[in-house]
PDB file of N, CA and C in Angstrom:
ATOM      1  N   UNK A   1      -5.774  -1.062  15.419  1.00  0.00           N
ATOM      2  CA  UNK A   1      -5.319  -0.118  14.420  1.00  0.00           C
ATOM      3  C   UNK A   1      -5.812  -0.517  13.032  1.00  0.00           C
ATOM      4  N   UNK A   2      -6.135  -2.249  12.758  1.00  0.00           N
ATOM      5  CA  UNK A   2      -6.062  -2.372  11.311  1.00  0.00           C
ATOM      6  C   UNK A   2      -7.816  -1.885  11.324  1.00  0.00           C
ATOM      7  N   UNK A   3      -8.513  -2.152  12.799  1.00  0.00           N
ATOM      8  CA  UNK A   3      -9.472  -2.205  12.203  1.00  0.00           C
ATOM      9  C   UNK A   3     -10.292  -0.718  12.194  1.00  0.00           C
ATOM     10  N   UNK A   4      -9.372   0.641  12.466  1.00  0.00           N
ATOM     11  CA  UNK A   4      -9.464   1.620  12.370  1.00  0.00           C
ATOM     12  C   UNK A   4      -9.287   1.957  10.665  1.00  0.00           C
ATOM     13  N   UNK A   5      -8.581   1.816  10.529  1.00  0.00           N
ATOM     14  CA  UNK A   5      -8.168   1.716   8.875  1.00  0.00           C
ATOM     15  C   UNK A   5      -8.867   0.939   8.074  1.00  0.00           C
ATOM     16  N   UNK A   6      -9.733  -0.141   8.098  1.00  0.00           N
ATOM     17  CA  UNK A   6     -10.629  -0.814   7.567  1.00  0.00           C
ATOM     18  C   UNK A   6     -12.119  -0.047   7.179  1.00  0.00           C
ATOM     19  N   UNK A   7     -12.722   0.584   8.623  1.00  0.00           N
ATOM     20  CA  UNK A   7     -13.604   0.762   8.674  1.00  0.00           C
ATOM     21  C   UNK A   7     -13.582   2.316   8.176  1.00  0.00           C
ATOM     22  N   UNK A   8     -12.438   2.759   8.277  1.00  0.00           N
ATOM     23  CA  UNK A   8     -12.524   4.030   7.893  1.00  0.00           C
ATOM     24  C   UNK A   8     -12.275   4.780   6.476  1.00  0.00           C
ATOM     25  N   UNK A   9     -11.882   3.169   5.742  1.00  0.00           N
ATOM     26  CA  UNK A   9     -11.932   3.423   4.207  1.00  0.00           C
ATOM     27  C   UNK A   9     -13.405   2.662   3.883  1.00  0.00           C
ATOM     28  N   UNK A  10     -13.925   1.803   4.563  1.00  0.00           N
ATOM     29  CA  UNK A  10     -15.620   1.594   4.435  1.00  0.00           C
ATOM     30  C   UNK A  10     -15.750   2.803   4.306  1.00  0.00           C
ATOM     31  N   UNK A  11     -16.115   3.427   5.213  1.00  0.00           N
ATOM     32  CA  UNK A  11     -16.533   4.548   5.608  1.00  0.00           C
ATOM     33  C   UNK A  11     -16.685   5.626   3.999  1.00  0.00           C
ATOM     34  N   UNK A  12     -15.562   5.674   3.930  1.00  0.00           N
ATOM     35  CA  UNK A  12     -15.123   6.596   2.754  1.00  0.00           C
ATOM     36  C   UNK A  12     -15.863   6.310   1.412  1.00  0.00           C
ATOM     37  N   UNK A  13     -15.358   4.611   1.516  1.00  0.00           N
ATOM     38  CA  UNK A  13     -16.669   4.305   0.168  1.00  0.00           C
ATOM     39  C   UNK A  13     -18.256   3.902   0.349  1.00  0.00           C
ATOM     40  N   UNK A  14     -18.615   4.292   1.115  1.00  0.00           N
ATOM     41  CA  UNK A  14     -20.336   3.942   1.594  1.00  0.00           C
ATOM     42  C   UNK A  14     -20.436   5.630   0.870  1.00  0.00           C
ATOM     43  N   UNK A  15     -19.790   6.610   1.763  1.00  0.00           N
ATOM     44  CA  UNK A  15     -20.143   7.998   1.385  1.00  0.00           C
ATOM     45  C   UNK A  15     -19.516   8.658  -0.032  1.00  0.00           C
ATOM     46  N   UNK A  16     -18.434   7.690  -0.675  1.00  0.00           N
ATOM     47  CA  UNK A  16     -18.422   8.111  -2.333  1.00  0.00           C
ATOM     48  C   UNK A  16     -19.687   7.090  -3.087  1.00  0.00           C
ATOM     49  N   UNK A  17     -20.342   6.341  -2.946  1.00  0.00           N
ATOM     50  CA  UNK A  17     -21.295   5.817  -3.619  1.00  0.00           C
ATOM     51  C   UNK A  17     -23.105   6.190  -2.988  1.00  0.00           C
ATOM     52  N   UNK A  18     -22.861   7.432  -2.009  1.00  0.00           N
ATOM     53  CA  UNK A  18     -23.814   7.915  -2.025  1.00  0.00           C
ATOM     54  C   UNK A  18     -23.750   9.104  -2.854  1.00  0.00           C
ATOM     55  N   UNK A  19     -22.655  10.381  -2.616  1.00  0.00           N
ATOM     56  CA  UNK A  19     -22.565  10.889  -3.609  1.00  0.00           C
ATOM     57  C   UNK A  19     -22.776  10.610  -5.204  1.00  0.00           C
ATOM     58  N   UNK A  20     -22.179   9.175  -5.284  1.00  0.00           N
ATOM     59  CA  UNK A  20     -22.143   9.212  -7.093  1.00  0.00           C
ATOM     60  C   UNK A  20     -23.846   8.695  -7.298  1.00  0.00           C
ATOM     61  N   UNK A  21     -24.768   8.068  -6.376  1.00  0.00           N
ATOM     62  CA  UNK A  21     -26.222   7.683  -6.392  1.00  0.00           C
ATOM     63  C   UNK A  21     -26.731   9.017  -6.746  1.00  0.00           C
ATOM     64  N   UNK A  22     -26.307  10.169  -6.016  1.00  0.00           N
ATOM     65  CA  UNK A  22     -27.124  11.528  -5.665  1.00  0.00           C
ATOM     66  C   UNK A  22     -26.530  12.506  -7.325  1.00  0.00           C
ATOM     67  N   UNK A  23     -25.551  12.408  -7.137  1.00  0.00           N
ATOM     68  CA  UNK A  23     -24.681  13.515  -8.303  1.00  0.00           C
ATOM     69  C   UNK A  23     -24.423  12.931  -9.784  1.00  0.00           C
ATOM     70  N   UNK A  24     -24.861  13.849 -10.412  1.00  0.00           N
ATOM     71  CA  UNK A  24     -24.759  13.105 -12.023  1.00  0.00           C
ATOM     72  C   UNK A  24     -23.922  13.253 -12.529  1.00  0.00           C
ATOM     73  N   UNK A  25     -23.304  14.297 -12.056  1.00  0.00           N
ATOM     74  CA  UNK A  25     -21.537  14.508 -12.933  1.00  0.00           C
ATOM     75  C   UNK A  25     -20.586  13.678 -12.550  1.00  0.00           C
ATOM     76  N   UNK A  26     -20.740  12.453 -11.267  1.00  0.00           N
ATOM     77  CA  UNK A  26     -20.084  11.739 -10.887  1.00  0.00           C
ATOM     78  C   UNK A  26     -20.395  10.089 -12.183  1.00  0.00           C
ATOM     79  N   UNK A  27     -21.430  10.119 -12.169  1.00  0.00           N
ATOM     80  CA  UNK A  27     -22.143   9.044 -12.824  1.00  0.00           C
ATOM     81  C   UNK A  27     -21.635   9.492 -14.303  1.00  0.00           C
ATOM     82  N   UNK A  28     -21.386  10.410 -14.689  1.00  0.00           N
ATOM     83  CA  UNK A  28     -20.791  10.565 -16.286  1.00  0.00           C
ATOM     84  C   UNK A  28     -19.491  10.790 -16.148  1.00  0.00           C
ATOM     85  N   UNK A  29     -18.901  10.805 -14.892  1.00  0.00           N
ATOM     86  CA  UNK A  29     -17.615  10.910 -15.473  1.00  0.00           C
ATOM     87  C   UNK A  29     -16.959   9.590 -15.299  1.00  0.00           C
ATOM     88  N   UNK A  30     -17.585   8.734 -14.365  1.00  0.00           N
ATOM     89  CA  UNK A  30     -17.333   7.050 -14.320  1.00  0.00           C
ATOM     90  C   UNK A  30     -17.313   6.523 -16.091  1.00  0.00           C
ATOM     91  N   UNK A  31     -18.666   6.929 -16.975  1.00  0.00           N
ATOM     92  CA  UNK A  31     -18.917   6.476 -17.590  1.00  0.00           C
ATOM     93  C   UNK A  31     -18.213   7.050 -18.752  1.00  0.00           C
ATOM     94  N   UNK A  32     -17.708   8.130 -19.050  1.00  0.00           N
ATOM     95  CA  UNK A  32     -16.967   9.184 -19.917  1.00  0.00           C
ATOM     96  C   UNK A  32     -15.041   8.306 -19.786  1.00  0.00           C
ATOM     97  N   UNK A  33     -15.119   7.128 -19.034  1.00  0.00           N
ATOM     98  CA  UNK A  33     -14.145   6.788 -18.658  1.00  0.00           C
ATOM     99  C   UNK A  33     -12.803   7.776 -18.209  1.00  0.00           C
ATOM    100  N   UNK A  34     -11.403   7.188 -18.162  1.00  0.00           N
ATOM    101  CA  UNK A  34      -9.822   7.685 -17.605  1.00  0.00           C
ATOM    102  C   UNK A  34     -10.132   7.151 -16.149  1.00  0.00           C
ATOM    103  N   UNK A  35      -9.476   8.539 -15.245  1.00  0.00           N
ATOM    104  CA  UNK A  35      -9.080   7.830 -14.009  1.00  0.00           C
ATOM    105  C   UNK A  35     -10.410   7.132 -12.929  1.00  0.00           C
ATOM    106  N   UNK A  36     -11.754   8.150 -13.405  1.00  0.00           N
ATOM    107  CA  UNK A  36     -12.403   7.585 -12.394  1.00  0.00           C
ATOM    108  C   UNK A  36     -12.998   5.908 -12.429  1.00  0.00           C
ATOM    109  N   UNK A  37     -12.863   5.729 -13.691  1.00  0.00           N
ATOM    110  CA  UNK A  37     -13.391   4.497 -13.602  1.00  0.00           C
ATOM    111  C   UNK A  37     -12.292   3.341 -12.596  1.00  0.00           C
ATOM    112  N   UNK A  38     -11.197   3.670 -12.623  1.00  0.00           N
ATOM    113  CA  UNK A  38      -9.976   2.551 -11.601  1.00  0.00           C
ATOM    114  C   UNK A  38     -10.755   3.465  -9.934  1.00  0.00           C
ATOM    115  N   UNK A  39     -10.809   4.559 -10.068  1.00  0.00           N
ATOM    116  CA  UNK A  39     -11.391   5.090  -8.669  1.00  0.00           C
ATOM    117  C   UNK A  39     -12.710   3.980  -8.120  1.00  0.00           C
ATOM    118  N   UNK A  40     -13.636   4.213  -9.368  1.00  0.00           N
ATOM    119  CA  UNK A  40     -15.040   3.638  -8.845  1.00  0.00           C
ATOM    120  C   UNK A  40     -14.774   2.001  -8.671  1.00  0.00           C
ATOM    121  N   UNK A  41     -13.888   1.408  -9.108  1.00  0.00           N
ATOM    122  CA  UNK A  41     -13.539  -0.037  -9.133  1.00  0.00           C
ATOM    123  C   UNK A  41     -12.917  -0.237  -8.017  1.00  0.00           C
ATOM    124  N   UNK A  42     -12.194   0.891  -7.299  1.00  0.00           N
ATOM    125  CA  UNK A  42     -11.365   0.380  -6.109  1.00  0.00           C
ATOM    126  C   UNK A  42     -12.541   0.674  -4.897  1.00  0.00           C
ATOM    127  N   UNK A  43     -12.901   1.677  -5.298  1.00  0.00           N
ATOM    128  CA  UNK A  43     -14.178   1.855  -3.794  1.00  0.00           C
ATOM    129  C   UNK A  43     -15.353   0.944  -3.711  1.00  0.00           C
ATOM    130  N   UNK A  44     -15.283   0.016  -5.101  1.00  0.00           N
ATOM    131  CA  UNK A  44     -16.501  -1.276  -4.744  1.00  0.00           C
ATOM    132  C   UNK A  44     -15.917  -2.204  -4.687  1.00  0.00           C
ATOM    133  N   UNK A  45     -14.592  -2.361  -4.888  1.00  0.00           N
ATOM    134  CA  UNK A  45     -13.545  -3.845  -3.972  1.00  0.00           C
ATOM    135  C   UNK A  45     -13.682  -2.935  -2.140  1.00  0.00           C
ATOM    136  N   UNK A  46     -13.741  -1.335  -2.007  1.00  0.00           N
ATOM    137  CA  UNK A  46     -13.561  -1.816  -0.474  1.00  0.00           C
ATOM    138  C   UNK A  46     -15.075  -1.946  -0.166  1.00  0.00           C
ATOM    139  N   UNK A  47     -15.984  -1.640  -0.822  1.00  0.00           N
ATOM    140  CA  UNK A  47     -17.449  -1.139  -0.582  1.00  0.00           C
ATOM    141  C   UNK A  47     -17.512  -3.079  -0.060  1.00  0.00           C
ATOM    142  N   UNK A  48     -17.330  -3.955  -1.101  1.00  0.00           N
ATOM    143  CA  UNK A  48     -17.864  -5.279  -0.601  1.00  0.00           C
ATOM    144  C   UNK A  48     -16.709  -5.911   0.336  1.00  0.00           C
ATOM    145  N   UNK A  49     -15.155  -5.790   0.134  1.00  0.00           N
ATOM    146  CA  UNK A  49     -14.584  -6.199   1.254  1.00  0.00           C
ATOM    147  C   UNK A  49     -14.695  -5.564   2.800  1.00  0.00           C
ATOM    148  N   UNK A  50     -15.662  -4.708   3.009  1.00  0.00           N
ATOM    149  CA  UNK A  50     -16.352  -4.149   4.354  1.00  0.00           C
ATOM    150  C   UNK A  50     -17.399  -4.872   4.566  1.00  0.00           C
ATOM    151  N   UNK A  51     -18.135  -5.009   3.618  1.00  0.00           N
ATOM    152  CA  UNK A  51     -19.237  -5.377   3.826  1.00  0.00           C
ATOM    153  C   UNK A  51     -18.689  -7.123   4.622  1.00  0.00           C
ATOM    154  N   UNK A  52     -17.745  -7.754   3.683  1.00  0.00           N
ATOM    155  CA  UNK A  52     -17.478  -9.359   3.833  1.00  0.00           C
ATOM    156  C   UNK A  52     -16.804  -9.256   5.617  1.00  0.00           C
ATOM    157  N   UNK A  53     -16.220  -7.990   5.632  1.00  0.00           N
ATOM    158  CA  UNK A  53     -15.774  -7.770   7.031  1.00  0.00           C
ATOM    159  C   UNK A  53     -15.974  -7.739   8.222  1.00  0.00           C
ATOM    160  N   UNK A  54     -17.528  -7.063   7.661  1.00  0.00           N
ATOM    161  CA  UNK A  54     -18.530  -7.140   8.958  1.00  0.00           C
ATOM    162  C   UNK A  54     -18.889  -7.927   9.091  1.00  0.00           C
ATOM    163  N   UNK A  55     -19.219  -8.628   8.307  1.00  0.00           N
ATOM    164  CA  UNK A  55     -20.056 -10.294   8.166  1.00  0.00           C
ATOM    165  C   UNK A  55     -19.512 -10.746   9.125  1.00  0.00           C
ATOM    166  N   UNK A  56     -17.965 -10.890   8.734  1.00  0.00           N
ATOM    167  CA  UNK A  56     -17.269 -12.236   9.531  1.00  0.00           C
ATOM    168  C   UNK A  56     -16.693 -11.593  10.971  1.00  0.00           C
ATOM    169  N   UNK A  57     -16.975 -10.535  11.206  1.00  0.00           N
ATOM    170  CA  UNK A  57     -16.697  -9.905  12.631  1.00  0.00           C
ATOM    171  C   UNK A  57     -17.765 -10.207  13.399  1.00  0.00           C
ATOM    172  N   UNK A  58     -18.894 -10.250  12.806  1.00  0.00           N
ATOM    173  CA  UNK A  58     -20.756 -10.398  13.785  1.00  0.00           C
ATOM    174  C   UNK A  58     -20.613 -11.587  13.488  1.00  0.00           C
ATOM    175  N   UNK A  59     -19.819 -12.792  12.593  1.00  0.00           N
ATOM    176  CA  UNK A  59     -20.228 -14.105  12.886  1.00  0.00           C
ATOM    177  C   UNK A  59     -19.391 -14.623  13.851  1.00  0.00           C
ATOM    178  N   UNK A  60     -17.477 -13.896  14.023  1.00  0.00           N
ATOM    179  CA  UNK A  60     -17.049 -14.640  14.906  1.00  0.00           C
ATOM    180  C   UNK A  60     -17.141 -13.833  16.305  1.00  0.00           C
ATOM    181  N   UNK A  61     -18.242 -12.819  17.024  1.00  0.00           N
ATOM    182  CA  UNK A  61     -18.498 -12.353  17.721  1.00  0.00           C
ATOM    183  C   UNK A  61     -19.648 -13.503  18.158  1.00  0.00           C
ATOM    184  N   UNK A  62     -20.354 -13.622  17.769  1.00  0.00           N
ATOM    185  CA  UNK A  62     -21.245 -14.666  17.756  1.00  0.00           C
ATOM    186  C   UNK A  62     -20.858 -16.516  17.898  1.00  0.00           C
ATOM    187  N   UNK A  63     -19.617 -17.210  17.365  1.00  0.00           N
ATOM    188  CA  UNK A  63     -19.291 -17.768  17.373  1.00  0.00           C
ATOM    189  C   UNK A  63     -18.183 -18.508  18.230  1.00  0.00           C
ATOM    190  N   UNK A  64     -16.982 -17.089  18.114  1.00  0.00           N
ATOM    191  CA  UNK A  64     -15.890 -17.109  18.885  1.00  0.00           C
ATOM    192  C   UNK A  64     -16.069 -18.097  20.177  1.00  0.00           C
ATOM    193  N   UNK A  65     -15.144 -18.475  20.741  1.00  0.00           N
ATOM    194  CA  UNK A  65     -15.183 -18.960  22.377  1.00  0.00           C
ATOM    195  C   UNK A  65     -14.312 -17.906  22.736  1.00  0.00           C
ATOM    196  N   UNK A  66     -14.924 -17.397  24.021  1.00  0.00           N
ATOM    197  CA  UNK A  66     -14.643 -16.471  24.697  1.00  0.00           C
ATOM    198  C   UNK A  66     -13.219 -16.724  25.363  1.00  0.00           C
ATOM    199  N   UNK A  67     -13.311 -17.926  25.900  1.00  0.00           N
ATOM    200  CA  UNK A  67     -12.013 -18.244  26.813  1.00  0.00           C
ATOM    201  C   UNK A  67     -10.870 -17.728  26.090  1.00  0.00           C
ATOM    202  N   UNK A  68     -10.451 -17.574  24.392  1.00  0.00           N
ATOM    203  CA  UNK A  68      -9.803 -18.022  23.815  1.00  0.00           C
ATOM    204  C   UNK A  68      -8.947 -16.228  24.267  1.00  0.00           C
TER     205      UNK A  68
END
């Protein structure tokens, strides 16, 4: 379950930081500051805590002992 909810707010911020790459009214309104700027700050704490997530899921997939 957690890792339904993990991946599925990845998810969410991979595809708001393609939008704001692609759309310019996203990119000025980050920069025009108020709410979006706490928006764009929380979707690149999950953008890299996914990223650190996967890491350590393919390292202890790789690592793990199976028996366990």
């Amino acid at each position: 379950m957690l890792k339904k909810i993990v991946y599925s707010a990845w998810l969410i911020s991979i595809i708001y930081f393609i939008c704001y790459l692609t759309m310019p009214f996203l990119e000025n309104a980050v920069k025009n500051g108020g709410l979006m700027i706490y928006i764009h700050v929380i979707m690149d704490l999950i953008l890299i805590g996914g990223f650190f997530f996967v890491f350590v899921s393919i390292v202890r997939f790789f690592f793990a002992n199976p028996d366990k």
